[in-house]
N, C-alpha and C. Protein backbone atom coordinates (compact mmCIF):
# COMPACT_ATOMS: atom_id res chain seq x y z
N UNK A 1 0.85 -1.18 0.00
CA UNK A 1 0.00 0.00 0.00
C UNK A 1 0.89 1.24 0.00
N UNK A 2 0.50 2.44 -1.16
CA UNK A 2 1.14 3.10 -0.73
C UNK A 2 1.01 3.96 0.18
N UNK A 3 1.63 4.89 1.27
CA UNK A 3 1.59 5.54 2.22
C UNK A 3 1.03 7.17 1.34
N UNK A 4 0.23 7.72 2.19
CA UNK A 4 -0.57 9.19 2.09
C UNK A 4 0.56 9.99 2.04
N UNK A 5 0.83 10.87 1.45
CA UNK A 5 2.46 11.53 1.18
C UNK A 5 2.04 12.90 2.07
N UNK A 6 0.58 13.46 2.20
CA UNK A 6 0.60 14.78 3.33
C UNK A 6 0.58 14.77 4.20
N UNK A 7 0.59 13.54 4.91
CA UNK A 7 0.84 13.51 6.52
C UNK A 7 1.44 12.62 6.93
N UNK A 8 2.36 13.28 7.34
CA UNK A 8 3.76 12.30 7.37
C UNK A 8 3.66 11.47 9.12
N UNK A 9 2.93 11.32 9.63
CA UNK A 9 2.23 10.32 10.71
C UNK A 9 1.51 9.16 10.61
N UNK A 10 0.85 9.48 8.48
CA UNK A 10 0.17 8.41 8.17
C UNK A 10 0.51 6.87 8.86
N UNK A 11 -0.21 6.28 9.58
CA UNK A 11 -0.30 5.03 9.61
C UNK A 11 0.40 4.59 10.95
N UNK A 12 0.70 5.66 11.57
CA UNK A 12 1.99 5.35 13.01
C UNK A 12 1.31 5.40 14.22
N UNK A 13 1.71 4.62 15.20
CA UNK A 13 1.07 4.72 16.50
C UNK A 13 2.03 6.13 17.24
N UNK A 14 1.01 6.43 18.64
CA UNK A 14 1.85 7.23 18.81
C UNK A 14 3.39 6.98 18.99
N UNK A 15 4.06 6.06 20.00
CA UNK A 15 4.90 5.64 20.01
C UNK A 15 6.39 6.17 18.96
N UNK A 16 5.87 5.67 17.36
CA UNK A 16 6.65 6.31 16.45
C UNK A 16 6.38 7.52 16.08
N UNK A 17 5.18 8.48 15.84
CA UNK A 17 5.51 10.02 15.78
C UNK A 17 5.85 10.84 16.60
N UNK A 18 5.71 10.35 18.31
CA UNK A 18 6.02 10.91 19.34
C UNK A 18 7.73 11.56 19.17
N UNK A 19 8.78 10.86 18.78
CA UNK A 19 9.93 10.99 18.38
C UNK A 19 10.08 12.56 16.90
N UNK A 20 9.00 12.21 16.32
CA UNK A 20 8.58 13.44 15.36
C UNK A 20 8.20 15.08 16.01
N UNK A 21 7.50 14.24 17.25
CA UNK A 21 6.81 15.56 17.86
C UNK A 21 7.71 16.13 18.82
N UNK A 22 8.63 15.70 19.12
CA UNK A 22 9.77 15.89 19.80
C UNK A 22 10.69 16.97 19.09
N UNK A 23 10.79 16.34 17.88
CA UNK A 23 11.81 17.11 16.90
C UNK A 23 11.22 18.83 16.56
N UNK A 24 9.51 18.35 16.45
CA UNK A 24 8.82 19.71 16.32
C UNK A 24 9.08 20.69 17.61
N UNK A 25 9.15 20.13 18.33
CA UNK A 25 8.87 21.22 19.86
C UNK A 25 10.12 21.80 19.99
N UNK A 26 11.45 20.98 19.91
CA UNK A 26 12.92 21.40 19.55
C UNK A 26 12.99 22.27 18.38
N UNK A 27 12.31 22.60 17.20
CA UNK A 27 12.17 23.47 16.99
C UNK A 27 12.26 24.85 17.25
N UNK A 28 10.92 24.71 17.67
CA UNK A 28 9.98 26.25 18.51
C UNK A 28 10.95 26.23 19.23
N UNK A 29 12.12 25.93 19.58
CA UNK A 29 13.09 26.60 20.84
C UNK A 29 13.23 27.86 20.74
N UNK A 30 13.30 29.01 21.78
CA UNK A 30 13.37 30.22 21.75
C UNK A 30 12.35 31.04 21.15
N UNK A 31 11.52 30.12 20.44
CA UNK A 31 10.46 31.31 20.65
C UNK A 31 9.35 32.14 22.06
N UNK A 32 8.37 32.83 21.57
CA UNK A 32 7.84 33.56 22.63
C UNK A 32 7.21 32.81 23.65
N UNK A 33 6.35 32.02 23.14
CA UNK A 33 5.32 31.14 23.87
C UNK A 33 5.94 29.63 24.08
N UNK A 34 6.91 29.73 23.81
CA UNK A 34 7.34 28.12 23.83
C UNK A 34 7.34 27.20 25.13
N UNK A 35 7.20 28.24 26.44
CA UNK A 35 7.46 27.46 27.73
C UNK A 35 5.82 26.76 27.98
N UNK A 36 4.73 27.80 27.54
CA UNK A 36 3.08 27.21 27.55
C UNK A 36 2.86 26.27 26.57
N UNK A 37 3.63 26.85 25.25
CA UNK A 37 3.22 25.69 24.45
C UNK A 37 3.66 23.71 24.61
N UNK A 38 5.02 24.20 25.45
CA UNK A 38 5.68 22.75 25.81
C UNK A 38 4.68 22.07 27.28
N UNK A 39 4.10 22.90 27.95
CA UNK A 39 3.19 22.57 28.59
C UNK A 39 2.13 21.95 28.71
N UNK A 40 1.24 23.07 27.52
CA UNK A 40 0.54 22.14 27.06
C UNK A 40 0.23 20.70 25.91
N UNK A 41 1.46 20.51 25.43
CA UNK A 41 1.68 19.53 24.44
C UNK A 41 2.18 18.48 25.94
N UNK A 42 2.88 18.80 26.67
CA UNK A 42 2.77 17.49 28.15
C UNK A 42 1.33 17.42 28.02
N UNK A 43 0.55 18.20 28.16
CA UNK A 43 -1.11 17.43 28.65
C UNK A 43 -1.83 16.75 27.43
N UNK A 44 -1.35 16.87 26.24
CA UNK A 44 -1.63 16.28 25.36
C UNK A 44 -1.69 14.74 25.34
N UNK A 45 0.29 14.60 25.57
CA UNK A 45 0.67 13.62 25.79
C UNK A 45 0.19 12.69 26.87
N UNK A 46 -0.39 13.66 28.19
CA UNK A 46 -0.99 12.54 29.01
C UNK A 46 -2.68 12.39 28.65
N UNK A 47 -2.83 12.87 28.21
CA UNK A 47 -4.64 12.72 27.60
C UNK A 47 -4.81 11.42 26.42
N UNK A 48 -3.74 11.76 25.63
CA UNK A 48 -3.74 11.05 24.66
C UNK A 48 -4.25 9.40 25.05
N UNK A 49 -3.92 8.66 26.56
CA UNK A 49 -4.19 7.48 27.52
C UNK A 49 -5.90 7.07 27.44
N UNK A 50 -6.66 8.52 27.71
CA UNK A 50 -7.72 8.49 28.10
C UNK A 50 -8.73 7.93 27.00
N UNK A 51 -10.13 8.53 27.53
CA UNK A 51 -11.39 7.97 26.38
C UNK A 51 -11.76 9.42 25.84
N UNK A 52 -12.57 9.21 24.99
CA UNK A 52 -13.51 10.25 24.87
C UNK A 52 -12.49 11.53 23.69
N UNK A 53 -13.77 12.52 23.75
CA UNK A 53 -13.37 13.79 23.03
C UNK A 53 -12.23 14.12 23.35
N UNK A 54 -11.66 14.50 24.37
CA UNK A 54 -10.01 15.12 24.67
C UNK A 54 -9.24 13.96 24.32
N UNK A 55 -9.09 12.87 24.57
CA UNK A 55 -8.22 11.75 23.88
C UNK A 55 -8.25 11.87 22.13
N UNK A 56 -9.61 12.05 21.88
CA UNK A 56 -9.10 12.15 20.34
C UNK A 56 -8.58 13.36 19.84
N UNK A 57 -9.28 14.60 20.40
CA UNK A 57 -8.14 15.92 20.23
C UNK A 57 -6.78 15.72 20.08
N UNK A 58 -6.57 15.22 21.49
CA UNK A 58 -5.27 15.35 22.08
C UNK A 58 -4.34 14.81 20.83
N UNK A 59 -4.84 13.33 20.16
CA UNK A 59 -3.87 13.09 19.04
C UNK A 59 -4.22 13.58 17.75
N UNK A 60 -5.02 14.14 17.32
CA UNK A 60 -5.47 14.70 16.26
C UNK A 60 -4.71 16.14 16.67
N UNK A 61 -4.35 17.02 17.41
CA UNK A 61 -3.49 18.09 17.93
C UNK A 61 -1.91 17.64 17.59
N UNK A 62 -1.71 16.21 18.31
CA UNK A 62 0.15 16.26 18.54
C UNK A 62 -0.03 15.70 17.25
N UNK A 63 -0.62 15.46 16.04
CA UNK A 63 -0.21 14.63 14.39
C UNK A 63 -0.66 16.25 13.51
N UNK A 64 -0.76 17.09 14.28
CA UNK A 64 -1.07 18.09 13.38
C UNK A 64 0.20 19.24 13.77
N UNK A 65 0.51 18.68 14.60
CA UNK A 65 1.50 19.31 14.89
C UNK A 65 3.25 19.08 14.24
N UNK A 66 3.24 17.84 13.93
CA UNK A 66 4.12 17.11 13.23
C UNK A 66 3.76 17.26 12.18
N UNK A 67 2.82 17.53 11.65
CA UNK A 67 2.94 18.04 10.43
C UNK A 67 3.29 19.44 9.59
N UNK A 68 3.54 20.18 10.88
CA UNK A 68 4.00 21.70 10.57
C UNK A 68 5.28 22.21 9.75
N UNK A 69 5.73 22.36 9.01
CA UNK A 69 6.67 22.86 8.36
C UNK A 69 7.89 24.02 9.23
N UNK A 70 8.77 23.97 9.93
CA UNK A 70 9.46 24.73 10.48
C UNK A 70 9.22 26.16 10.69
N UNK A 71 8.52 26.86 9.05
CA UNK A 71 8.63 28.15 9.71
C UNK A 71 7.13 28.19 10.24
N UNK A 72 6.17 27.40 9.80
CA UNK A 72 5.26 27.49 10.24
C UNK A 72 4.62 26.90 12.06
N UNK A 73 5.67 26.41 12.61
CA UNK A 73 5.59 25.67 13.81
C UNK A 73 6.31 26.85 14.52
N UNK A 74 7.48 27.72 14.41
CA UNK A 74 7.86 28.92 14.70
C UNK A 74 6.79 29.90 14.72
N UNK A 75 5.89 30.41 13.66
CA UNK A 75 5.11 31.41 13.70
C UNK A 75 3.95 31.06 14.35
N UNK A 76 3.44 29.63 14.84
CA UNK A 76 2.25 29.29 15.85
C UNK A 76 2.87 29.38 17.01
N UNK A 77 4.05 28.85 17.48
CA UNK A 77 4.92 28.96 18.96
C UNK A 77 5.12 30.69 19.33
N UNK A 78 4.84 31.08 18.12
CA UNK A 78 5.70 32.55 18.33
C UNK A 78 3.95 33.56 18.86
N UNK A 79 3.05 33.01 18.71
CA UNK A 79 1.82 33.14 18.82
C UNK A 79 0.77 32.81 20.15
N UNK A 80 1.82 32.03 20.56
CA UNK A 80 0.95 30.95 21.38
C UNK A 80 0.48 31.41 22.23
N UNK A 81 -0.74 31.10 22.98
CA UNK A 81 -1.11 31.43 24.44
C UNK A 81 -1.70 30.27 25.31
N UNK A 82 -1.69 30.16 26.23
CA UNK A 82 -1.55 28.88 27.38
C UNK A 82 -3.08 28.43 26.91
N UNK A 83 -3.26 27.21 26.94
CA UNK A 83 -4.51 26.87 27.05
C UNK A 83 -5.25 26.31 25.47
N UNK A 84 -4.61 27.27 24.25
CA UNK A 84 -5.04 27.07 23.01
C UNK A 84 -5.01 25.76 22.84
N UNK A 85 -3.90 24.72 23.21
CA UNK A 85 -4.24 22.90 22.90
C UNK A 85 -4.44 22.35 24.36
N UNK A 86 -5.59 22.97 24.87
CA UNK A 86 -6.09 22.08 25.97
C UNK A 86 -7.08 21.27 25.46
N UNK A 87 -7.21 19.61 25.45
CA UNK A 87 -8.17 18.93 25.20
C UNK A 87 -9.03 18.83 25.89
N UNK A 88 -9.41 19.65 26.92
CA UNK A 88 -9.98 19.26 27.49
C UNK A 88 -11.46 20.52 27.61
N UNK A 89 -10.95 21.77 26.65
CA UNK A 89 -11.82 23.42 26.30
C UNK A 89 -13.03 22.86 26.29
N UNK A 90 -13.21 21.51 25.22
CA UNK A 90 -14.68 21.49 24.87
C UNK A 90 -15.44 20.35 25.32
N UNK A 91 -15.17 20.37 26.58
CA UNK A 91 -15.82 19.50 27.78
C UNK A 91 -16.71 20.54 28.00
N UNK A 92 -18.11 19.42 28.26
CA UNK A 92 -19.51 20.40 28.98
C UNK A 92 -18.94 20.63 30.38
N UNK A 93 -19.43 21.85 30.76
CA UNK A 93 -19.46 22.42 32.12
C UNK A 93 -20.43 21.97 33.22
N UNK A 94 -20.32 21.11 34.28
CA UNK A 94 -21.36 21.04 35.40
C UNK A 94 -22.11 22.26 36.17
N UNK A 95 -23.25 21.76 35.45
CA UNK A 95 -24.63 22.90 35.63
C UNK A 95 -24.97 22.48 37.30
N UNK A 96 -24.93 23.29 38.44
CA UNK A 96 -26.15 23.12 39.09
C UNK A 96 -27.22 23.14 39.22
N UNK A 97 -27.84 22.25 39.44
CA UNK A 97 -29.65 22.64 39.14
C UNK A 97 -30.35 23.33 40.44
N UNK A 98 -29.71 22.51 41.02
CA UNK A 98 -30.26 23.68 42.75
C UNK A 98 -29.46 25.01 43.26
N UNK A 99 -30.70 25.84 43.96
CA UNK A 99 -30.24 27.08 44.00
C UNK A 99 -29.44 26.55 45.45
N UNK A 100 -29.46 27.54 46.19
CA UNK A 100 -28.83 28.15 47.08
C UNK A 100 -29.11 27.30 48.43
N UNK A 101 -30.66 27.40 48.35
CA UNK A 101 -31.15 26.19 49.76
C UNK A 101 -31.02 24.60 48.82
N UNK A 102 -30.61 24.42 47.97
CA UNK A 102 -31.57 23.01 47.33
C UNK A 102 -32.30 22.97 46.77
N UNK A 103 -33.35 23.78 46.37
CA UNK A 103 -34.09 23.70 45.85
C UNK A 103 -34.43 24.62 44.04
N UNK A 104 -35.09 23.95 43.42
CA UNK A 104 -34.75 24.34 42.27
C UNK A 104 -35.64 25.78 41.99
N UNK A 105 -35.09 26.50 41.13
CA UNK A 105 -35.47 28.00 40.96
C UNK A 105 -36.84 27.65 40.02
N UNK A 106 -38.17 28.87 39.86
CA UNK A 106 -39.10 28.64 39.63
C UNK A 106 -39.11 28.24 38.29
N UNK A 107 -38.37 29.28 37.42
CA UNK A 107 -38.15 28.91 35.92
C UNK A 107 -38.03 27.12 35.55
N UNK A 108 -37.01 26.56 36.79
CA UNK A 108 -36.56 25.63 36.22
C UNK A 108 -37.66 24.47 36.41
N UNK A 109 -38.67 25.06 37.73
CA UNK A 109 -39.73 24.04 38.16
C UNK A 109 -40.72 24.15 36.91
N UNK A 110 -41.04 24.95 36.28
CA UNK A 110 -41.94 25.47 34.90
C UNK A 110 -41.37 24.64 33.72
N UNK A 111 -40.07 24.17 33.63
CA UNK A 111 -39.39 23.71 32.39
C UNK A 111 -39.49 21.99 32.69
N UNK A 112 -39.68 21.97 34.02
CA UNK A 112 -39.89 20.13 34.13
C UNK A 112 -41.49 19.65 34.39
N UNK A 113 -42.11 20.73 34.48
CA UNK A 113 -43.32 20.31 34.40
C UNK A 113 -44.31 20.60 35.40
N UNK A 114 -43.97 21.50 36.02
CA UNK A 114 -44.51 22.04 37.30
C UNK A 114 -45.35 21.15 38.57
N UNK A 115 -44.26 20.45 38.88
CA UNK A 115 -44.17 19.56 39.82
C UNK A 115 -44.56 20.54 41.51
């Protein structure tokens, strides 16, 4: 078979591009953002373990990242701000449903059926 020639991760566990993504981050050395960006590419790396939406981010992030072209992995590092590859942004937020005593606010008693 032949291998996909634009993404040069085609077909690799992490294991073997991890060594790629390495080479990328050695890169970005000295740029602006490079101490957040190496930060958050660690939480990548430990997400990457897990289930769910941030596990697949997390490697769909570090194979997109290996795929950056030098000056272009410089001008995103040179950009960066803490938090931009957190896999974890587009996790739902825990809603409380009870107010203050426990008990639920009137709106919300009207929306379940006015119990």
């Amino acid at each position: 078979m032949k291998p996909y020639i634009g993404d040069v991760t085609y077909n690799m566990r992490y294991k073997q591009f991890s060594k790629i993504l390495s080479q990328k981050i050695q890169q970005a050395k000295g740029c602006k953002g490079y101490k957040e960006f190496v930060e958050d590419v660690a939480l990548l790396r430990k997400t990457r373990v897990n289930c769910g939406k941030p596990s697949i981010l997390a490697d769909y992030w570090m194979r997109r990242i290996c795929n950056m072209s030098k000056s272009k992995i410089t001008k995103y590092v040179n950009n960066y701000k803490k938090g931009m590859l957190d896999p974890y942004q587009y996790e739902p937020k825990e809603r409380d449903i009870a107010n203050e005593n426990g008990f639920m606010s009137e709106d919300e008693d009207d929306f379940i059926g006015g119990i």
